[in-house]
C-alpha atoms as a PDB file:
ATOM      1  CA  UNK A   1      -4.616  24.133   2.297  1.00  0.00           C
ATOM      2  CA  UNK A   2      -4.120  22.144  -0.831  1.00  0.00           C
ATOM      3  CA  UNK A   3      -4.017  18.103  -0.763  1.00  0.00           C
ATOM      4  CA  UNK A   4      -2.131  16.110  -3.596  1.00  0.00           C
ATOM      5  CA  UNK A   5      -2.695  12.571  -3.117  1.00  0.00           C
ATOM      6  CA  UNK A   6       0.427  10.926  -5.065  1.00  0.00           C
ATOM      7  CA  UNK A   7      -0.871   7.589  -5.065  1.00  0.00           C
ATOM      8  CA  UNK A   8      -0.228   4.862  -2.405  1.00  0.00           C
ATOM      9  CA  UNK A   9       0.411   6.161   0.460  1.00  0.00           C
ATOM     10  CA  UNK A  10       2.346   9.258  -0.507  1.00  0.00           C
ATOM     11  CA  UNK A  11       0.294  12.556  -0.118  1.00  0.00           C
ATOM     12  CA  UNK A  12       1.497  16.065  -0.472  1.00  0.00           C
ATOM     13  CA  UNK A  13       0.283  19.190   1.625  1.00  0.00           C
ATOM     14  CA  UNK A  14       0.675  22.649   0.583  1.00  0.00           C
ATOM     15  CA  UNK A  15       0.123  25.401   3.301  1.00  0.00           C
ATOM     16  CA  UNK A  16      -1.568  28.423   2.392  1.00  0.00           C
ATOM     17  CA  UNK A  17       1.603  30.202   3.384  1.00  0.00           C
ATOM     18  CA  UNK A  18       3.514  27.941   0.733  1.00  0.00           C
ATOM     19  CA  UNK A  19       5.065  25.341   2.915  1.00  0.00           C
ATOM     20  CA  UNK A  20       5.136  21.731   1.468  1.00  0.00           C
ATOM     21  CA  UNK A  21       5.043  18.693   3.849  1.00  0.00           C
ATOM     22  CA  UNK A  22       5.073  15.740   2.224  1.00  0.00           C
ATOM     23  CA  UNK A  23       4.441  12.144   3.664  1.00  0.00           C
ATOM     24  CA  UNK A  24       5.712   8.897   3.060  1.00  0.00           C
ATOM     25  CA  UNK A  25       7.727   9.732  -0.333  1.00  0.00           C
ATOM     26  CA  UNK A  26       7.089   7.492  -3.326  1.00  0.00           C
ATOM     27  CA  UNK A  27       7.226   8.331  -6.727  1.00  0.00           C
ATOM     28  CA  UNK A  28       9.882   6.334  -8.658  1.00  0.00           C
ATOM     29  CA  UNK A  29       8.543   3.119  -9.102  1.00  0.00           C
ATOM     30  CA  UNK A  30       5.119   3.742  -7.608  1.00  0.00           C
ATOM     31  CA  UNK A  31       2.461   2.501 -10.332  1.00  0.00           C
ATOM     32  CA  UNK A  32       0.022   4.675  -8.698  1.00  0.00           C
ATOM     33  CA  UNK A  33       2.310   7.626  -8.996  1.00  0.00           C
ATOM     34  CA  UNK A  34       0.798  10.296 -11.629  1.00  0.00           C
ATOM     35  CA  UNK A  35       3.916  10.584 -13.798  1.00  0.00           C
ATOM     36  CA  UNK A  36       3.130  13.980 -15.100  1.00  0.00           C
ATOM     37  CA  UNK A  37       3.215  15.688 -11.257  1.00  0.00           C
ATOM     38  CA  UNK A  38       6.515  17.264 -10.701  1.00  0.00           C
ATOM     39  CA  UNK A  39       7.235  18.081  -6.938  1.00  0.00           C
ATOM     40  CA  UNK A  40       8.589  21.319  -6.834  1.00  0.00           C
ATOM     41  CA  UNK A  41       9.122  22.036  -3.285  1.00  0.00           C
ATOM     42  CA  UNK A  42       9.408  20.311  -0.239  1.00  0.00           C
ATOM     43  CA  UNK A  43      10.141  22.184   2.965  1.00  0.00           C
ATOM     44  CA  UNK A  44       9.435  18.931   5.649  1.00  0.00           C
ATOM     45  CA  UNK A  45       9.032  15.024   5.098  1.00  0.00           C
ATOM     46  CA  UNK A  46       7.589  12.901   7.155  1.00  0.00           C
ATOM     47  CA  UNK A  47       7.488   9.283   7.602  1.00  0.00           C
ATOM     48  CA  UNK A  48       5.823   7.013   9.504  1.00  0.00           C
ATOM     49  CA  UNK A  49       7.615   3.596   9.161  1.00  0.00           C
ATOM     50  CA  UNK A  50      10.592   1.977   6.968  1.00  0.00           C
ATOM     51  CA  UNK A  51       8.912  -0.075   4.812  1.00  0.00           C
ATOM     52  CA  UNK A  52      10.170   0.878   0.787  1.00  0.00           C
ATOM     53  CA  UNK A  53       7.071   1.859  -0.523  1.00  0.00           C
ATOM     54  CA  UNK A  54       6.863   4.904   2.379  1.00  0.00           C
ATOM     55  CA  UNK A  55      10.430   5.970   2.207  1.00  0.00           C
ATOM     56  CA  UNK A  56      12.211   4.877  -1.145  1.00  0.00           C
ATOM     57  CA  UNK A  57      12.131   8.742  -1.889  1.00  0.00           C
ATOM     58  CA  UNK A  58      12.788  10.443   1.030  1.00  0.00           C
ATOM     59  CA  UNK A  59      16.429  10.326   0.445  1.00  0.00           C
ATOM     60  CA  UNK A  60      16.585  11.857  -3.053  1.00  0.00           C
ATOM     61  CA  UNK A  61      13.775  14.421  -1.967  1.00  0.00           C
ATOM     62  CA  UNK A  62      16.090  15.153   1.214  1.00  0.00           C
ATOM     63  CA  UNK A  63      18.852  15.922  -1.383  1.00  0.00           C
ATOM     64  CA  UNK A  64      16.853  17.562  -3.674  1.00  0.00           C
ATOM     65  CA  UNK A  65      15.041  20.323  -1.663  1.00  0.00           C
ATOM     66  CA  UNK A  66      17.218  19.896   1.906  1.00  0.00           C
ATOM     67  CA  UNK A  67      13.930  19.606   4.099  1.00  0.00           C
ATOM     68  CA  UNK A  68      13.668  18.461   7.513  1.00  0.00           C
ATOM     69  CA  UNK A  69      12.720  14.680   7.837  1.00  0.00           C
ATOM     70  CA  UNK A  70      10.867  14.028  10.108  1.00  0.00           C
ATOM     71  CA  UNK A  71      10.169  10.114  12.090  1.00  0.00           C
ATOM     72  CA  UNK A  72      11.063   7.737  14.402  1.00  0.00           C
ATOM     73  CA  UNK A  73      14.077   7.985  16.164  1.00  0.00           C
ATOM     74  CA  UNK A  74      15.406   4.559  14.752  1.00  0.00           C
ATOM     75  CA  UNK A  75      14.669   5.340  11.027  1.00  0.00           C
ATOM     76  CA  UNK A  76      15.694   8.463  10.891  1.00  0.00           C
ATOM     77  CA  UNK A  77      18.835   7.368  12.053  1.00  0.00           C
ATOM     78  CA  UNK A  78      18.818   5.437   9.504  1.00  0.00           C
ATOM     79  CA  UNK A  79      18.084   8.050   6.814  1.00  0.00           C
ATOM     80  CA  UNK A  80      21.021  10.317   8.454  1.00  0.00           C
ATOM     81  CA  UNK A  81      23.314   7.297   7.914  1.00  0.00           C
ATOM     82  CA  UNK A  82      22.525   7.323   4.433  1.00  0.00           C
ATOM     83  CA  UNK A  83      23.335  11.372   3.908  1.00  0.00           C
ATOM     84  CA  UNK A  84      20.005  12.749   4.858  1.00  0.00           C
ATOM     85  CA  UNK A  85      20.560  15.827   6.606  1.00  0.00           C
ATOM     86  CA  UNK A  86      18.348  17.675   9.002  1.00  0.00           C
ATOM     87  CA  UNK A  87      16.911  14.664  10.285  1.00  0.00           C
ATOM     88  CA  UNK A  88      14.473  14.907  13.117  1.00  0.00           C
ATOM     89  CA  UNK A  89      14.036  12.094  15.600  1.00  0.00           C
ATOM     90  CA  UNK A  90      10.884  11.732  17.586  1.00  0.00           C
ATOM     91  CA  UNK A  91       8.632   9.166  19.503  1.00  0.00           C
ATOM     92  CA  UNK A  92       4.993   8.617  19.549  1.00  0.00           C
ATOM     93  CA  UNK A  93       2.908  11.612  21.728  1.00  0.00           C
ATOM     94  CA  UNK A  94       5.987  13.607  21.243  1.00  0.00           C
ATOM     95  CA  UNK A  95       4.888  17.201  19.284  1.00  0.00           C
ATOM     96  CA  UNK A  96       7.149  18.732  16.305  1.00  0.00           C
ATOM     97  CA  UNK A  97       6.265  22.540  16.078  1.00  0.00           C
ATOM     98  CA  UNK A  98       7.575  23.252  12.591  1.00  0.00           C
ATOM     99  CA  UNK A  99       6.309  26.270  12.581  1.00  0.00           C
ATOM    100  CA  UNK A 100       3.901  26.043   9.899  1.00  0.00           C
ATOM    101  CA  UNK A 101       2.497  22.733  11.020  1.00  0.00           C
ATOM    102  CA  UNK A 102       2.705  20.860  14.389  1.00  0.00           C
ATOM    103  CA  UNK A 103       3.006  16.739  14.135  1.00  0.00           C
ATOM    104  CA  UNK A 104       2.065  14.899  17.124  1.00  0.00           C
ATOM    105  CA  UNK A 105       3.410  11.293  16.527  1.00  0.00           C
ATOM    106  CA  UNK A 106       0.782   8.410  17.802  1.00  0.00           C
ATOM    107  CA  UNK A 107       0.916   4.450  17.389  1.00  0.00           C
ATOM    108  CA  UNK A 108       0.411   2.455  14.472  1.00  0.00           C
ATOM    109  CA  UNK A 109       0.164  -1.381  14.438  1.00  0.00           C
ATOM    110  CA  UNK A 110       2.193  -2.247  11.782  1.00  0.00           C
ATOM    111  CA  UNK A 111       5.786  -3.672  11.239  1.00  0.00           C
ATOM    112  CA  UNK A 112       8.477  -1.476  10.481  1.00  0.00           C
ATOM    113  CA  UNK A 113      11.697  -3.482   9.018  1.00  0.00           C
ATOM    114  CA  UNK A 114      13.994  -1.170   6.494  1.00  0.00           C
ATOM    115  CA  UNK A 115      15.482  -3.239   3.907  1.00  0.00           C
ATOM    116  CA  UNK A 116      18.935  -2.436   3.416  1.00  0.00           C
ATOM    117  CA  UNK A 117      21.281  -4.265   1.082  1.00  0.00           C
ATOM    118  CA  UNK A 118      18.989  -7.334   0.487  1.00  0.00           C
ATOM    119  CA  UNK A 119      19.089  -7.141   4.808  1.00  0.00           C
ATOM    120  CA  UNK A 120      16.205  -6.202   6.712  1.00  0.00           C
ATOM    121  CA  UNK A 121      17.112  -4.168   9.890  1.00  0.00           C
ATOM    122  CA  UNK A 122      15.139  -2.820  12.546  1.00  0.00           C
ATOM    123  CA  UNK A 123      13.553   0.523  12.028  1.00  0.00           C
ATOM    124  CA  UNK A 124      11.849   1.467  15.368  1.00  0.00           C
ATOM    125  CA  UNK A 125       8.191   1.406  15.406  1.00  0.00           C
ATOM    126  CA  UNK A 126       5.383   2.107  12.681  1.00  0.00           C
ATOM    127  CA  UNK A 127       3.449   5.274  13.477  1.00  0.00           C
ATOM    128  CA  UNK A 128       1.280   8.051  12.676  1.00  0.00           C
ATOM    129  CA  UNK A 129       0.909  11.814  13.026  1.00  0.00           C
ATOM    130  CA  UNK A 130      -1.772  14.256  14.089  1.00  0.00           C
ATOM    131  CA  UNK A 131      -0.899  17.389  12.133  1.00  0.00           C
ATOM    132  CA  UNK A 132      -2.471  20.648  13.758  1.00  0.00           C
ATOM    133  CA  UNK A 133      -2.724  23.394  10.865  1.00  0.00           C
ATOM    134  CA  UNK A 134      -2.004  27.135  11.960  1.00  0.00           C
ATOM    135  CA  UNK A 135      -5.849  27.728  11.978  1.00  0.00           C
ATOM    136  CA  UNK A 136      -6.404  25.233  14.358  1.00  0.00           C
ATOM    137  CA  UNK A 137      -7.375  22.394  12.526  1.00  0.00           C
ATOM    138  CA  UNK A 138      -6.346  18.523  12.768  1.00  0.00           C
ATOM    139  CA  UNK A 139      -5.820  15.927  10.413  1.00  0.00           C
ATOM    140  CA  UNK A 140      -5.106  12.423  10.996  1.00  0.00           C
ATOM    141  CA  UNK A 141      -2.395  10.588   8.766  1.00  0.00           C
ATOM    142  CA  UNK A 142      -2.929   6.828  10.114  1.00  0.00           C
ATOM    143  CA  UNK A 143       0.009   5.832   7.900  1.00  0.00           C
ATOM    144  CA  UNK A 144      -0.042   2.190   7.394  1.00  0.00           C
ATOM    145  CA  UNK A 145      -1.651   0.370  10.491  1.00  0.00           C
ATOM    146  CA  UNK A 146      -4.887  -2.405  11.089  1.00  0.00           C
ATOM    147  CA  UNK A 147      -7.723  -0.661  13.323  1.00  0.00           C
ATOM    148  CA  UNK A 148      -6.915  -0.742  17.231  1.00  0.00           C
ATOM    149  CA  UNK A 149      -9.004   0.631  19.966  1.00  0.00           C
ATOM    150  CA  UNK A 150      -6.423   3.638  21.056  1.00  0.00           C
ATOM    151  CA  UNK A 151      -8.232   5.492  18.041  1.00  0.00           C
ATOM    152  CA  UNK A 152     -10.683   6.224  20.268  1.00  0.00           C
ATOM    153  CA  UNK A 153      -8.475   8.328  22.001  1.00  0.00           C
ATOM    154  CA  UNK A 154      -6.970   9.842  18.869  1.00  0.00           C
ATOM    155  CA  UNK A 155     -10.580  11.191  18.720  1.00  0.00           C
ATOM    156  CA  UNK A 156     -10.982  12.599  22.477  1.00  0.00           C
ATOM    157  CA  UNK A 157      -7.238  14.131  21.990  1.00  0.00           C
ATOM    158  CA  UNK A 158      -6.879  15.578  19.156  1.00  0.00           C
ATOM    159  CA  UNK A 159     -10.287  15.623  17.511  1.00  0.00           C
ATOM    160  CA  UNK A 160      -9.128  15.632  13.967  1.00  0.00           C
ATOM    161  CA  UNK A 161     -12.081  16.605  10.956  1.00  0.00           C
ATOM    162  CA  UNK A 162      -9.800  14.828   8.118  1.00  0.00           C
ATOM    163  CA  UNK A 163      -8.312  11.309   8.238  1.00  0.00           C
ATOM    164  CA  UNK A 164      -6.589   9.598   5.936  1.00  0.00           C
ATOM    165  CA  UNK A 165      -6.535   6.135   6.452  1.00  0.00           C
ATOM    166  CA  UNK A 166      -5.426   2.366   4.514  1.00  0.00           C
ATOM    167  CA  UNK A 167      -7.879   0.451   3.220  1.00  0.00           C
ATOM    168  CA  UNK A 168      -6.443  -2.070   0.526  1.00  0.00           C
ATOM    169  CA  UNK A 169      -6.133  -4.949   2.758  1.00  0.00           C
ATOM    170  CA  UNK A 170      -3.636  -7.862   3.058  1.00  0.00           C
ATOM    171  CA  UNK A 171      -0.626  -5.020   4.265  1.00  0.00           C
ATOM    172  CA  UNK A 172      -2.896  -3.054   5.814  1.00  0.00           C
ATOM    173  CA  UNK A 173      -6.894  -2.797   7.070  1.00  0.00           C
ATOM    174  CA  UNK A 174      -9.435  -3.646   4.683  1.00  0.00           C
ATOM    175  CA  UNK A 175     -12.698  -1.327   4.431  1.00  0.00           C
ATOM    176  CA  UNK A 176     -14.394  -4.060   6.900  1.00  0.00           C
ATOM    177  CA  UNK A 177     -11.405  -2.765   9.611  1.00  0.00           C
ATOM    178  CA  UNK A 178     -11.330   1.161   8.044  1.00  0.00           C
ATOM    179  CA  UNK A 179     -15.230   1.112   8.773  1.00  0.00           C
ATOM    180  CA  UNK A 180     -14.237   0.483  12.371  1.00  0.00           C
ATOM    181  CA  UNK A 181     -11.816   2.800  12.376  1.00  0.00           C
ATOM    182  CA  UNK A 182     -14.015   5.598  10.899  1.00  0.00           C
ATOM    183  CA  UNK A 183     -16.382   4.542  14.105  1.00  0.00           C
ATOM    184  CA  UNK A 184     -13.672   4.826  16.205  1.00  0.00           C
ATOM    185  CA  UNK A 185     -12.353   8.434  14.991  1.00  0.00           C
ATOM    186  CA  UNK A 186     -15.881  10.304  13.726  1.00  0.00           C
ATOM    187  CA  UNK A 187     -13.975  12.156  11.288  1.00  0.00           C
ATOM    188  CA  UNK A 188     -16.190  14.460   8.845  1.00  0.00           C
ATOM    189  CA  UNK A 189     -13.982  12.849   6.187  1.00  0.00           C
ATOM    190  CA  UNK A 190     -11.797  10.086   5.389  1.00  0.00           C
ATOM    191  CA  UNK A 191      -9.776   9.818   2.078  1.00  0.00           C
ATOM    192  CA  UNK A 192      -8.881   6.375   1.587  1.00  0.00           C
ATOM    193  CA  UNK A 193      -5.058   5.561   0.550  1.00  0.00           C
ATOM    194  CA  UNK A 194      -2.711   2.447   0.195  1.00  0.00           C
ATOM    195  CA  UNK A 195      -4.959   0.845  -2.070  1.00  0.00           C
ATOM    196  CA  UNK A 196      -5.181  -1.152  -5.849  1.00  0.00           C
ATOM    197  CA  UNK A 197      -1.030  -0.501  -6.621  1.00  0.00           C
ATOM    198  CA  UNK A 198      -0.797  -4.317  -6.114  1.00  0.00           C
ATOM    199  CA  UNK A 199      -3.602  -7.003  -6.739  1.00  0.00           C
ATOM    200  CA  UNK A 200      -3.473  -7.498  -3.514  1.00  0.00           C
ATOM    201  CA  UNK A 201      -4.490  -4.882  -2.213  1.00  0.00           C
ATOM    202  CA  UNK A 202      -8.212  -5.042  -3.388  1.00  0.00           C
ATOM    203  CA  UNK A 203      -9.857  -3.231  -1.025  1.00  0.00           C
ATOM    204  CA  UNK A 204     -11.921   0.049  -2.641  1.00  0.00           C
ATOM    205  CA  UNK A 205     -13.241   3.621  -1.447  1.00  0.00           C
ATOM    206  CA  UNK A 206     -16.923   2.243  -2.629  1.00  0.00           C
ATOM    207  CA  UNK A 207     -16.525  -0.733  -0.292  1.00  0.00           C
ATOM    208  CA  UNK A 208     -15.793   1.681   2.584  1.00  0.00           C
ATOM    209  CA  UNK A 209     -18.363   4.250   1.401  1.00  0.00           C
ATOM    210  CA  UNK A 210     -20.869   1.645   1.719  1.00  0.00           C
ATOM    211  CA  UNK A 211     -19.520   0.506   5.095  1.00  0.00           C
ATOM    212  CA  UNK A 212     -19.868   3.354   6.464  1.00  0.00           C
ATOM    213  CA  UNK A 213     -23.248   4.930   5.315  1.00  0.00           C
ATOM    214  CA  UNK A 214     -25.423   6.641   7.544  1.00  0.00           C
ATOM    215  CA  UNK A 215     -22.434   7.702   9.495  1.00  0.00           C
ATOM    216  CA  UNK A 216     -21.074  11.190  10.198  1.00  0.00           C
ATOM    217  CA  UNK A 217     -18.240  10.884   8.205  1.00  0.00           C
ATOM    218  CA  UNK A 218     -17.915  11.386   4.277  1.00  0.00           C
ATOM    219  CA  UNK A 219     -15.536   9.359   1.940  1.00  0.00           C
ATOM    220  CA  UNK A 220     -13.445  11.626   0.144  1.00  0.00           C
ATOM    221  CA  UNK A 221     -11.920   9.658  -2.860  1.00  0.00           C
ATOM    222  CA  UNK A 222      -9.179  11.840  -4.824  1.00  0.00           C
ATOM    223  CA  UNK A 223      -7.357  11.132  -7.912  1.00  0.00           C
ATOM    224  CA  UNK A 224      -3.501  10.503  -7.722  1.00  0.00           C
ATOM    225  CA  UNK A 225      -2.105  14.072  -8.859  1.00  0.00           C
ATOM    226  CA  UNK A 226      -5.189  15.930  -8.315  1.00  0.00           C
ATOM    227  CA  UNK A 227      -5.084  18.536  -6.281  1.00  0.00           C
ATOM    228  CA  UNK A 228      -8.008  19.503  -4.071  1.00  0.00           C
ATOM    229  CA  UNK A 229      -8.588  22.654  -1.565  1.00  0.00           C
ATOM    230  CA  UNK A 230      -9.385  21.941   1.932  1.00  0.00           C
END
């Protein structure tokens, strides 16, 4: 499989039959987003909460490629009242077979308001997805969330190898939390995300590295637009 991290919190996944899933669109107006990359297929979205900077280009992708988008019931609601089409509701520990990957939605602590003509409305919940590969293996896409204990079970579950997790603080964990986290999940690798697009968000993948040495687990630290086999 091929990972493109996009910057933020936007990451694309390319199956090695050719499928594209990608989660929590981004690009206009990221300042993380490499503005060379060209997406040039997108056969599923999904997202884990409303928030702008993990949906602001889900609808223009949805009209773009016509993929299935895929999140909680409330937002994509939402996104179908906006002309998405082949929207795909779901709730957390509910499993989307989409035939070349398998989601499995689980909690996030986050908030999850959509803002919608200079309104915010209710989108549901935040989450997060397991995604099961057709060889068997399990990532973890934690979305945007703080550490909680039900990791733990994420780990006795689903048993994921790859995580990607926040880290930049203030919106989201800091590497003090993601080290926790990491403890939590014993991933063989992380690969930090939602990090340095805004001063505030100052946490750093050396900051976790060091947090977490002498662990089982690996920091994987990718460039936005690079892609990398996995």
């Amino acid at each position: 499989m091929k990972i493109t991290w996009l910057g933020h919190g936007t990451v694309e996944l390319q199956m090695d039959s050719g499928e594209v899933l990608v989660l929590d669109p981004w690009t206009d107006g990221n300042p993380a987003y490499p503005k060379s990359y060209e997406i040039k297929r997108v056969d599923a979205i999904a997202v884990s909460h409303g928030h702008f900077d993990h949906i602001h280009d889900a609808l223009p992708l949805a009209k773009q490629f016509k993929p299935k988008i895929v999140g909680i019931f409330e937002l994509t609601h939402w996104l179908a009242s906006k002309g998405a089409e082949n929207t795909i509701g779901m709730n957390k520990g509910g499993t989307l077979d989409l035939g070349f990957v398998k989601l499995t939605m689980t909690h996030a602590v986050h908030s999850c308001g959509i803002l919608d003509d200079d309104k915010i409305i209710y989108g549901g919940e935040a989450a997060g997805y397991v995604l099961t590969l057709r060889d068997g293996r399990r990532i973890y896409f934690a979305g945007d969330t703080n550490v909680f204990s039900d990791m733990s079970l994420i780990r006795e579950l689903y048993e994921p190898e790859l995580a990607f997790l926040p880290i930049g603080d203030h919106y989201t964990m800091s590497p003090y939390e993601a080290a926790k986290a990491v403890d939590l999940l014993k991933v063989k690798r992380v690969i930090p995300m939602h990090f340095g697009t805004f001063p505030a968000l100052t946490g750093t993948p050396a900051a976790l590295a060091e947090k977490i040495k002498g662990t089982v687990t690996s920091v994987w630290a990718l460039e936005p637009g690079k892609t990398v086999d996995w």
